[in-house]
PDB file of N, CA and C in Angstrom:
ATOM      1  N   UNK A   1      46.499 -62.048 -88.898  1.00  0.00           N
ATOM      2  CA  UNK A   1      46.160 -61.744 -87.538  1.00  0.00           C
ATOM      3  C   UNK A   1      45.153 -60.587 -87.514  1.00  0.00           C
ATOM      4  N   UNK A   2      44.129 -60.734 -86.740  1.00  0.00           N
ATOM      5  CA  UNK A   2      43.325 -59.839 -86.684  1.00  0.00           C
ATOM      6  C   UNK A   2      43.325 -58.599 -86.108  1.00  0.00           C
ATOM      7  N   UNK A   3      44.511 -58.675 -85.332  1.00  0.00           N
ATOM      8  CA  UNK A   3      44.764 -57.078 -84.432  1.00  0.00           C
ATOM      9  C   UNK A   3      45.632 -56.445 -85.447  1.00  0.00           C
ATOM     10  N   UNK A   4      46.092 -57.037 -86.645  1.00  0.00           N
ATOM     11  CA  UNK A   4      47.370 -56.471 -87.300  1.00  0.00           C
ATOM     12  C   UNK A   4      46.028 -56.008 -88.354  1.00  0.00           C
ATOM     13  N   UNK A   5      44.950 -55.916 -88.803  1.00  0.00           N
ATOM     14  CA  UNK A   5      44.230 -55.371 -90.010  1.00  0.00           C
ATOM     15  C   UNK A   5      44.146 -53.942 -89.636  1.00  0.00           C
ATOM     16  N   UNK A   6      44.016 -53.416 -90.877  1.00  0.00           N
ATOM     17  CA  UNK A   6      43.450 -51.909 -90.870  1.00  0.00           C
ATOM     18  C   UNK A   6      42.298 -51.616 -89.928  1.00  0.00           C
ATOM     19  N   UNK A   7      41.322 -52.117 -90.732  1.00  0.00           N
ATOM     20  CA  UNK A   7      39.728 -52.066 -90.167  1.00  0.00           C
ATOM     21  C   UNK A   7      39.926 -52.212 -88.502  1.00  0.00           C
ATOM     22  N   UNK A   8      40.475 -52.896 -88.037  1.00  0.00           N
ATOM     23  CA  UNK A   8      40.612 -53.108 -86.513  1.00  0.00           C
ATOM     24  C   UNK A   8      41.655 -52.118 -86.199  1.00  0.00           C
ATOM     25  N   UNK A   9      42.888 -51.577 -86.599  1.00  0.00           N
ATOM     26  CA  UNK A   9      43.826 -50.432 -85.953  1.00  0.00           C
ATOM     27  C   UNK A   9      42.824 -49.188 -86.295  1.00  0.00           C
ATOM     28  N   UNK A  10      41.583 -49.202 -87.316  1.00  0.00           N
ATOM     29  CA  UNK A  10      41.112 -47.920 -87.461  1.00  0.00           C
ATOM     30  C   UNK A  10      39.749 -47.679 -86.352  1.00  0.00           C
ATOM     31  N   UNK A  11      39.176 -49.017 -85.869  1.00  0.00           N
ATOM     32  CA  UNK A  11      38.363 -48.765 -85.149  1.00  0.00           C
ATOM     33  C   UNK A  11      38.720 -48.945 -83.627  1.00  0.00           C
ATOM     34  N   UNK A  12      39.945 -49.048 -83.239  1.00  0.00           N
ATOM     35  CA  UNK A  12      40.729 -48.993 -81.889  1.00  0.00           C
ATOM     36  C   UNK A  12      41.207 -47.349 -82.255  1.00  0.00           C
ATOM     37  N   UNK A  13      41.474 -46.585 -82.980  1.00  0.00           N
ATOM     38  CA  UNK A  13      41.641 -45.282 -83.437  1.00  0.00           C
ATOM     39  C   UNK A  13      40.522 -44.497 -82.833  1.00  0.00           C
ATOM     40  N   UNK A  14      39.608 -44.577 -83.482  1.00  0.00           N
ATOM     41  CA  UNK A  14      37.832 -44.175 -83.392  1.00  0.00           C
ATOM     42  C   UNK A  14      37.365 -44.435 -81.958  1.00  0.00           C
ATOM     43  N   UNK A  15      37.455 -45.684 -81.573  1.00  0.00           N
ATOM     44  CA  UNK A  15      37.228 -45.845 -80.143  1.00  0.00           C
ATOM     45  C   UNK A  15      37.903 -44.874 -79.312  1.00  0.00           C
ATOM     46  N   UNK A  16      39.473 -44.954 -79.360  1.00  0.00           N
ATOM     47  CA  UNK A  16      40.138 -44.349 -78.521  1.00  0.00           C
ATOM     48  C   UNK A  16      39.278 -42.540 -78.621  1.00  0.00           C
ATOM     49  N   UNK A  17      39.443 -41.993 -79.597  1.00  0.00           N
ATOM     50  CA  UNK A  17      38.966 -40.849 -79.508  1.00  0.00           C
ATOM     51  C   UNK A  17      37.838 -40.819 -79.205  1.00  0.00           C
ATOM     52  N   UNK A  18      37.049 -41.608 -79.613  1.00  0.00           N
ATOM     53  CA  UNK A  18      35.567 -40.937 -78.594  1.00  0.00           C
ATOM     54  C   UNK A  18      35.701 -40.917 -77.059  1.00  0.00           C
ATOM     55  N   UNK A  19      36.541 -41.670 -76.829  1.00  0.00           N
ATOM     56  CA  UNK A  19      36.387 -42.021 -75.193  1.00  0.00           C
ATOM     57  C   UNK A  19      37.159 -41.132 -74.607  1.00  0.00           C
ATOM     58  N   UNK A  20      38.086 -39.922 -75.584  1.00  0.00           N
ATOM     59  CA  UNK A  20      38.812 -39.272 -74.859  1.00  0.00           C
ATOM     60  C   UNK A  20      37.942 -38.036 -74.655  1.00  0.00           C
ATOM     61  N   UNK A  21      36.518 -38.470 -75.404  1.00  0.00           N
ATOM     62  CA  UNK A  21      35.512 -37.115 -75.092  1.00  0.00           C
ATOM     63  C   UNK A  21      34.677 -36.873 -74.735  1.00  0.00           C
ATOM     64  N   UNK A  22      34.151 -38.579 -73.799  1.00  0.00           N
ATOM     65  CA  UNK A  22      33.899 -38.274 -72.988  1.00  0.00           C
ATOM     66  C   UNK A  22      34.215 -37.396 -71.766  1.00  0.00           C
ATOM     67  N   UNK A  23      33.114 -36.837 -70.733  1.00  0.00           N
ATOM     68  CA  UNK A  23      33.769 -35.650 -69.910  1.00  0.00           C
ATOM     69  C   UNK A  23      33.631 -36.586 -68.697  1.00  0.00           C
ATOM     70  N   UNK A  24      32.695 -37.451 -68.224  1.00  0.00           N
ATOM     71  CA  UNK A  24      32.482 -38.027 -67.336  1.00  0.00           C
ATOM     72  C   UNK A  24      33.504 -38.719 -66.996  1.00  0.00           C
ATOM     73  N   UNK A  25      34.366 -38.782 -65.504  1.00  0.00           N
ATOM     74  CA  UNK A  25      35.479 -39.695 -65.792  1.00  0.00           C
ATOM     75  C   UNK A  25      34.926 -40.713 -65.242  1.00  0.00           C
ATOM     76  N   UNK A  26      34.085 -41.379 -64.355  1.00  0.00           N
ATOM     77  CA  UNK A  26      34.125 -42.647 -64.239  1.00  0.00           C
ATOM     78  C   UNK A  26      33.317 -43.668 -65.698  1.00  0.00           C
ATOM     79  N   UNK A  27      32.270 -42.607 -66.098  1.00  0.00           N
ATOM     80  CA  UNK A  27      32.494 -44.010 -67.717  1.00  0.00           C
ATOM     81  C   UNK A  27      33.174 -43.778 -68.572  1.00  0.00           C
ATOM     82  N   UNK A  28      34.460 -42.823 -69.020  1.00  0.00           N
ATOM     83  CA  UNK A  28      35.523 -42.886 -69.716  1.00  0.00           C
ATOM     84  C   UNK A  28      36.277 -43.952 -69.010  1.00  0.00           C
ATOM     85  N   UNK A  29      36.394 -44.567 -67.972  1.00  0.00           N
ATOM     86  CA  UNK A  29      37.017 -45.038 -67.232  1.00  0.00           C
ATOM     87  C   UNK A  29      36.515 -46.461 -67.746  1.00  0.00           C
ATOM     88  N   UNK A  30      34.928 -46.692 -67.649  1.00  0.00           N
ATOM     89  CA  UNK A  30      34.352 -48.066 -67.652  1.00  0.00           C
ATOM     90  C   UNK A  30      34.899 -48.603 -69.503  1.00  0.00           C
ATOM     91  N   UNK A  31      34.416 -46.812 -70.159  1.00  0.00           N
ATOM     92  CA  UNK A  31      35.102 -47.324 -71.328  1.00  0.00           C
ATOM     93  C   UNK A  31      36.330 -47.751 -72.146  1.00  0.00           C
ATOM     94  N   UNK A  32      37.301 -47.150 -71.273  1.00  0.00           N
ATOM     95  CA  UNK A  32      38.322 -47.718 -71.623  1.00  0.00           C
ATOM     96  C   UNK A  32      39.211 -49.053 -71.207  1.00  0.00           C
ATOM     97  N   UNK A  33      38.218 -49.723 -70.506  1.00  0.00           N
ATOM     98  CA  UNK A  33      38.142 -51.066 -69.738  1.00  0.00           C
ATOM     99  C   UNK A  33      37.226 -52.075 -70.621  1.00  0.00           C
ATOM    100  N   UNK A  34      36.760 -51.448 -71.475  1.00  0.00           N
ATOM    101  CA  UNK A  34      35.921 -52.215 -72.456  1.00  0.00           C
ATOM    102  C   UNK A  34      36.563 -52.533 -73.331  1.00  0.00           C
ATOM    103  N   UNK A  35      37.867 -51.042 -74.236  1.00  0.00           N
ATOM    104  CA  UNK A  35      39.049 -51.477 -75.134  1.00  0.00           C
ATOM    105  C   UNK A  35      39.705 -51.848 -74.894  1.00  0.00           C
ATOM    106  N   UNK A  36      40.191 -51.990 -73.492  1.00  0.00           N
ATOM    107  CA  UNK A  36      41.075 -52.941 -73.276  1.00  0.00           C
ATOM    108  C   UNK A  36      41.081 -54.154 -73.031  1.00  0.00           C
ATOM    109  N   UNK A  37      40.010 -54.859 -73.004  1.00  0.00           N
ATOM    110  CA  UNK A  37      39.229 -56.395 -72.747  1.00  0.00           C
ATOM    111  C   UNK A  37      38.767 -56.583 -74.263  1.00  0.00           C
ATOM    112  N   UNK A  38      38.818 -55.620 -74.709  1.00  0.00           N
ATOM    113  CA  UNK A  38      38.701 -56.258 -77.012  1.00  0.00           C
ATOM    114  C   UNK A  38      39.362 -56.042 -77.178  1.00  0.00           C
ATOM    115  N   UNK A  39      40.860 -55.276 -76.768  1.00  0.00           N
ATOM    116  CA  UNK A  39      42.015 -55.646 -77.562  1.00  0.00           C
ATOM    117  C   UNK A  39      42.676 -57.066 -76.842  1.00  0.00           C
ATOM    118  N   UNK A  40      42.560 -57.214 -75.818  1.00  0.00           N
ATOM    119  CA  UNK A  40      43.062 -58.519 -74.927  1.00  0.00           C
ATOM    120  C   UNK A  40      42.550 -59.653 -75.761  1.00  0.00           C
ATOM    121  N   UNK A  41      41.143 -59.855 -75.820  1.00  0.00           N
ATOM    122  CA  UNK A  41      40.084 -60.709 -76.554  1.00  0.00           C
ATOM    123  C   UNK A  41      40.850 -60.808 -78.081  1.00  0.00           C
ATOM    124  N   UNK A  42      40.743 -59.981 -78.565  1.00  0.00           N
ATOM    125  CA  UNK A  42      41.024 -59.917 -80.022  1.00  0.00           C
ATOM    126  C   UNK A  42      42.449 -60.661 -80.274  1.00  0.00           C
ATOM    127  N   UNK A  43      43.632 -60.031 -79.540  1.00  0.00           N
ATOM    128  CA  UNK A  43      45.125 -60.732 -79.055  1.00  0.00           C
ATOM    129  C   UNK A  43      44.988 -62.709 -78.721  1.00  0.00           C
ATOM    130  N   UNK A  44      43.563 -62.757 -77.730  1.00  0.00           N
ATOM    131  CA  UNK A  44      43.537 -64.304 -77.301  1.00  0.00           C
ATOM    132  C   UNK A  44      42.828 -64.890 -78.699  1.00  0.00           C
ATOM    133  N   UNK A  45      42.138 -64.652 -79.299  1.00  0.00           N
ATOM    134  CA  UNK A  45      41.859 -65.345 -80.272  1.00  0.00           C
ATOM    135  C   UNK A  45      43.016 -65.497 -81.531  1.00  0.00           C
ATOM    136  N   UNK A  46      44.010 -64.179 -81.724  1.00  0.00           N
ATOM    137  CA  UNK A  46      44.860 -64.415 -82.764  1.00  0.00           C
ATOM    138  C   UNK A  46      45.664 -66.019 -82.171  1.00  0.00           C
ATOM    139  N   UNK A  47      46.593 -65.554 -80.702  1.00  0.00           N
ATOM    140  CA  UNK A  47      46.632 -66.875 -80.402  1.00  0.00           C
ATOM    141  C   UNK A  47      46.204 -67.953 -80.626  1.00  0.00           C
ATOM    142  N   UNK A  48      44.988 -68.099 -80.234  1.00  0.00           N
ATOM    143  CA  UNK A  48      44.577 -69.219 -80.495  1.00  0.00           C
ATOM    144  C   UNK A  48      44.424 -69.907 -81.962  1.00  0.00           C
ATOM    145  N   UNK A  49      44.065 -69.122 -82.383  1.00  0.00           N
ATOM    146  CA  UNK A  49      44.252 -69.312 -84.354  1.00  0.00           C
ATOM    147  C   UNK A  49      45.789 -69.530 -84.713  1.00  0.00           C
ATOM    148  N   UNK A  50      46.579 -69.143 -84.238  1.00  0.00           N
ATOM    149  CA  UNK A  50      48.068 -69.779 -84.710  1.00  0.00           C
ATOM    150  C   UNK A  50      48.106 -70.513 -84.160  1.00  0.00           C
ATOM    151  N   UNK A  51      48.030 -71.409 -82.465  1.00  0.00           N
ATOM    152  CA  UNK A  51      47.985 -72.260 -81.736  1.00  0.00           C
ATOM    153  C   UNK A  51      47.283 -73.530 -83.070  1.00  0.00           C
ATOM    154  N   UNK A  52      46.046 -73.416 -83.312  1.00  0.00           N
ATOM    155  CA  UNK A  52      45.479 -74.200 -84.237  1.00  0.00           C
ATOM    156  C   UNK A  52      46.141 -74.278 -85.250  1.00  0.00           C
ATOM    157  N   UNK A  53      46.394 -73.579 -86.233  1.00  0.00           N
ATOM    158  CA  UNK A  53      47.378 -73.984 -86.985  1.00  0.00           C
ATOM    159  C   UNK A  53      48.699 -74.912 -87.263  1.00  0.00           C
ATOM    160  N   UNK A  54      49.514 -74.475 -86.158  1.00  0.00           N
ATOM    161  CA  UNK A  54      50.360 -75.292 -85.990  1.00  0.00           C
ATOM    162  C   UNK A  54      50.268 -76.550 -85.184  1.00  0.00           C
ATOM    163  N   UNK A  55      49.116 -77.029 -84.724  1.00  0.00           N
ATOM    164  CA  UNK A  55      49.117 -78.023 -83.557  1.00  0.00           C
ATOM    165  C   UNK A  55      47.922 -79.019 -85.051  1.00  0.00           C
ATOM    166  N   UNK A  56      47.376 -78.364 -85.986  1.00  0.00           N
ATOM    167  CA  UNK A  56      46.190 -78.530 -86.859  1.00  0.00           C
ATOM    168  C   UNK A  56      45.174 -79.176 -86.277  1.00  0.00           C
ATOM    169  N   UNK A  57      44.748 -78.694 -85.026  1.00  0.00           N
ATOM    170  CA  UNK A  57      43.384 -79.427 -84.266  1.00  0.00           C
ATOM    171  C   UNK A  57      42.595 -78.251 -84.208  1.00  0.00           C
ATOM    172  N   UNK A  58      41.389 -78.189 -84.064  1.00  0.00           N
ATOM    173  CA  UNK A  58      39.958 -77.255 -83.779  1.00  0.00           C
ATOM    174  C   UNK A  58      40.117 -77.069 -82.417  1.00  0.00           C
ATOM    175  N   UNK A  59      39.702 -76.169 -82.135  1.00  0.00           N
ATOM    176  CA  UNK A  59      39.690 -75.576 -81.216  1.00  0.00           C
ATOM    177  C   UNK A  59      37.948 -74.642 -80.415  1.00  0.00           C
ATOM    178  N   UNK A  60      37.374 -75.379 -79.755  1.00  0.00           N
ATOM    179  CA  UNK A  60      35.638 -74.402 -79.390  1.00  0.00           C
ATOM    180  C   UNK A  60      35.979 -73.275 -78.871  1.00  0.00           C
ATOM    181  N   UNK A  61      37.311 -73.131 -78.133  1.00  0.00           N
ATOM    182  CA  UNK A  61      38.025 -71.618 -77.713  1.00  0.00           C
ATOM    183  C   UNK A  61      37.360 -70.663 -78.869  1.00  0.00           C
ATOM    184  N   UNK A  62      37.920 -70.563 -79.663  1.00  0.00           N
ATOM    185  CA  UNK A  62      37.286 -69.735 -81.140  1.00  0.00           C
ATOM    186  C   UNK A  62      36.255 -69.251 -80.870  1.00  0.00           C
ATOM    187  N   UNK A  63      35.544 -70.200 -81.063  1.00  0.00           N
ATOM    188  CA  UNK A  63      33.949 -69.324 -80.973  1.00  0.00           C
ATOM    189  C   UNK A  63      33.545 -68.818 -79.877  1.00  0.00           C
ATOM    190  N   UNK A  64      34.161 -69.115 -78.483  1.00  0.00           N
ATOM    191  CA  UNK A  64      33.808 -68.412 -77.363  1.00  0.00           C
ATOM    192  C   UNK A  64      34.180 -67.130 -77.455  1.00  0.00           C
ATOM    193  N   UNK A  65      35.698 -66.744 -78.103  1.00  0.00           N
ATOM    194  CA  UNK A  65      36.567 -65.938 -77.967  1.00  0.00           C
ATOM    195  C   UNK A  65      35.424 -64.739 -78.875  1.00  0.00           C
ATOM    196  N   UNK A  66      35.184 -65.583 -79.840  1.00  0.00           N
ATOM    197  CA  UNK A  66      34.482 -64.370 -81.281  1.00  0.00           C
ATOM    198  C   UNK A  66      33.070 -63.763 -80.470  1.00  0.00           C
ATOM    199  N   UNK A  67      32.282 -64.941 -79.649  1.00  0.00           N
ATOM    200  CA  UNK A  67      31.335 -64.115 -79.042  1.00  0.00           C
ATOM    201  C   UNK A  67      31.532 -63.313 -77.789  1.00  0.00           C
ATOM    202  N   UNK A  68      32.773 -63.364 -77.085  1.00  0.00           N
ATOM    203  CA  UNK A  68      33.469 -62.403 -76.185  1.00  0.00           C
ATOM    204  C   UNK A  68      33.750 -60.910 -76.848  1.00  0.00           C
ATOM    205  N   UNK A  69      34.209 -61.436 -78.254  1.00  0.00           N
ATOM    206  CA  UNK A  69      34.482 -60.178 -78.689  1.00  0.00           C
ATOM    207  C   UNK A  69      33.202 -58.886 -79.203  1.00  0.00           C
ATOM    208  N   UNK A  70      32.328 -59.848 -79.689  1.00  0.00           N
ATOM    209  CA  UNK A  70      31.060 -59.709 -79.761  1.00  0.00           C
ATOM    210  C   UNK A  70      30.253 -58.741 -79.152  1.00  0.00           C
ATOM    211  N   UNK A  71      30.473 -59.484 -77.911  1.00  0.00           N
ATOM    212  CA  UNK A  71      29.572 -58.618 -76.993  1.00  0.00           C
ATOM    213  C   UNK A  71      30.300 -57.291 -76.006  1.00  0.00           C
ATOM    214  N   UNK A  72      31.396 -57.511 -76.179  1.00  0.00           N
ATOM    215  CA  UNK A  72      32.693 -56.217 -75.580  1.00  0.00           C
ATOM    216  C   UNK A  72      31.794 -54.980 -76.554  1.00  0.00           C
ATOM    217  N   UNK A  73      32.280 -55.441 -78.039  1.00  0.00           N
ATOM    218  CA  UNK A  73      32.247 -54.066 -78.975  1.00  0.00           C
ATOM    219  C   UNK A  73      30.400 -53.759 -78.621  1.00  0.00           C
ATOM    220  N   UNK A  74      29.481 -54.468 -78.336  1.00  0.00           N
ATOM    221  CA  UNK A  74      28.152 -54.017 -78.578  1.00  0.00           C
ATOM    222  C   UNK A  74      28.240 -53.127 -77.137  1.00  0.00           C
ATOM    223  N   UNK A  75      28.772 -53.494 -76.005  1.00  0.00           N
ATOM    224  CA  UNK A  75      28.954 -52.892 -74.563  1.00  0.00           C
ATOM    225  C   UNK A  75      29.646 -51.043 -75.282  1.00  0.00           C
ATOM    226  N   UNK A  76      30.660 -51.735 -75.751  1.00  0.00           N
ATOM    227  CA  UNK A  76      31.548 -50.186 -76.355  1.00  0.00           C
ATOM    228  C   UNK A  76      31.137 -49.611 -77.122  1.00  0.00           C
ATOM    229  N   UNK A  77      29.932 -50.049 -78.071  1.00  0.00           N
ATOM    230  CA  UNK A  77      29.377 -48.924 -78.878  1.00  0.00           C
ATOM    231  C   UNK A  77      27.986 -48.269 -78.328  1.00  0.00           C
ATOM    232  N   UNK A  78      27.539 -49.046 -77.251  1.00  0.00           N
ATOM    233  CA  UNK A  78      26.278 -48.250 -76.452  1.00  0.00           C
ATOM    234  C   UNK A  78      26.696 -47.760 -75.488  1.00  0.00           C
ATOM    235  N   UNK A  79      28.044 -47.852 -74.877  1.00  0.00           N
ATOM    236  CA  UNK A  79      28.658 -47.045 -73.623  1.00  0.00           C
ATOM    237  C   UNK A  79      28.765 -45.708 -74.505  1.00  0.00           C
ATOM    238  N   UNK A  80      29.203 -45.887 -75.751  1.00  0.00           N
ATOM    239  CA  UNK A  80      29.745 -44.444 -76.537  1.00  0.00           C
ATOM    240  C   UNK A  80      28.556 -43.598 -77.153  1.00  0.00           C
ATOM    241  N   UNK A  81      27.634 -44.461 -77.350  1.00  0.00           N
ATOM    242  CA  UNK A  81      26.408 -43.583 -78.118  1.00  0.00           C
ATOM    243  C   UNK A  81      25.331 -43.029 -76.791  1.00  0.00           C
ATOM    244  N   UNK A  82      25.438 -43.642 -75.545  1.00  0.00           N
ATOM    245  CA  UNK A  82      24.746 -43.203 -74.934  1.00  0.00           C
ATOM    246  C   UNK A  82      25.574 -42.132 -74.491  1.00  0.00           C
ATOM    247  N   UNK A  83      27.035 -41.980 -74.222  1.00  0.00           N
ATOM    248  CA  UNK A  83      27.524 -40.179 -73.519  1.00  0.00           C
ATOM    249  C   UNK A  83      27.754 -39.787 -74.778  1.00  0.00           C
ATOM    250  N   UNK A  84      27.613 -39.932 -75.865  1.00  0.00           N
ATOM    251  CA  UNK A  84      28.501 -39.521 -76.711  1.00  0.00           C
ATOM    252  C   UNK A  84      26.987 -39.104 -78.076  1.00  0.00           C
ATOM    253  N   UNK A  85      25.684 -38.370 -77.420  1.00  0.00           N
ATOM    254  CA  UNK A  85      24.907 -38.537 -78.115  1.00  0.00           C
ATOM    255  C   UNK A  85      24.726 -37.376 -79.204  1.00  0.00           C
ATOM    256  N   UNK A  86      25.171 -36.528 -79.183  1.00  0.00           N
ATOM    257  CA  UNK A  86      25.088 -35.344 -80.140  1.00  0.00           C
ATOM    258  C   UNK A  86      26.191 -35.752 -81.273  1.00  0.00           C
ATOM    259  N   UNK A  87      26.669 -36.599 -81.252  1.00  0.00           N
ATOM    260  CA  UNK A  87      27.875 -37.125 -82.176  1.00  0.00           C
ATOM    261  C   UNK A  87      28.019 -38.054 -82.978  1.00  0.00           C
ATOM    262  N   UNK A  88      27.949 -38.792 -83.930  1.00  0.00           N
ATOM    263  CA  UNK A  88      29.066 -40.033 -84.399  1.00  0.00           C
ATOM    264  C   UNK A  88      29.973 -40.232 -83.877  1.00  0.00           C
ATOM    265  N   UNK A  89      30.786 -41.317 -82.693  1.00  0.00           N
ATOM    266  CA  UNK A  89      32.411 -40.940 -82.915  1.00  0.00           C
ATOM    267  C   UNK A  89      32.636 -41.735 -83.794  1.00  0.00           C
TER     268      UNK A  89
END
């Protein structure tokens, strides 16, 4: 499952803290509406990947889901680099 990997609990880690530093509250606000629509996303695709498994049919859900997820994290890493510019988070 993909919400259960490291790499993904370490960059929901990383996310969370940058966004807690942002100062602005309405785009700390937009941003944390962004992690919570890629962790939702990320959750609907594990679904769906066990759904497939056990049913053993394909599913085009998948690839919608992967480019949902896609474009969340590119939203969440330019929401963060644009307030968040003197920094790495």
């Amino acid at each position: 499952m993909l919400q259960n990997t490291s790499q993904f609990r370490e960059d929901i880690a990383r996310y969370t803290a940058a966004i807690d530093r942002i100062s602005h509250e309405q785009e700390k606000l937009s941003a944390k509406k962004l992690l919570t629509d890629l962790v939702h996303q990320v959750k609907h695709l594990d679904d769906v990947h066990t759904e497939m498994i056990y049913s053993k049919q394909m599913s085009s859900t998948g690839n919608e889901l992967k480019s949902n997820i896609s474009t969340i994290r590119k939203n969440l890493e330019t929401t963060l680099k644009s307030y968040l510019k003197d920094s790495y988070y």
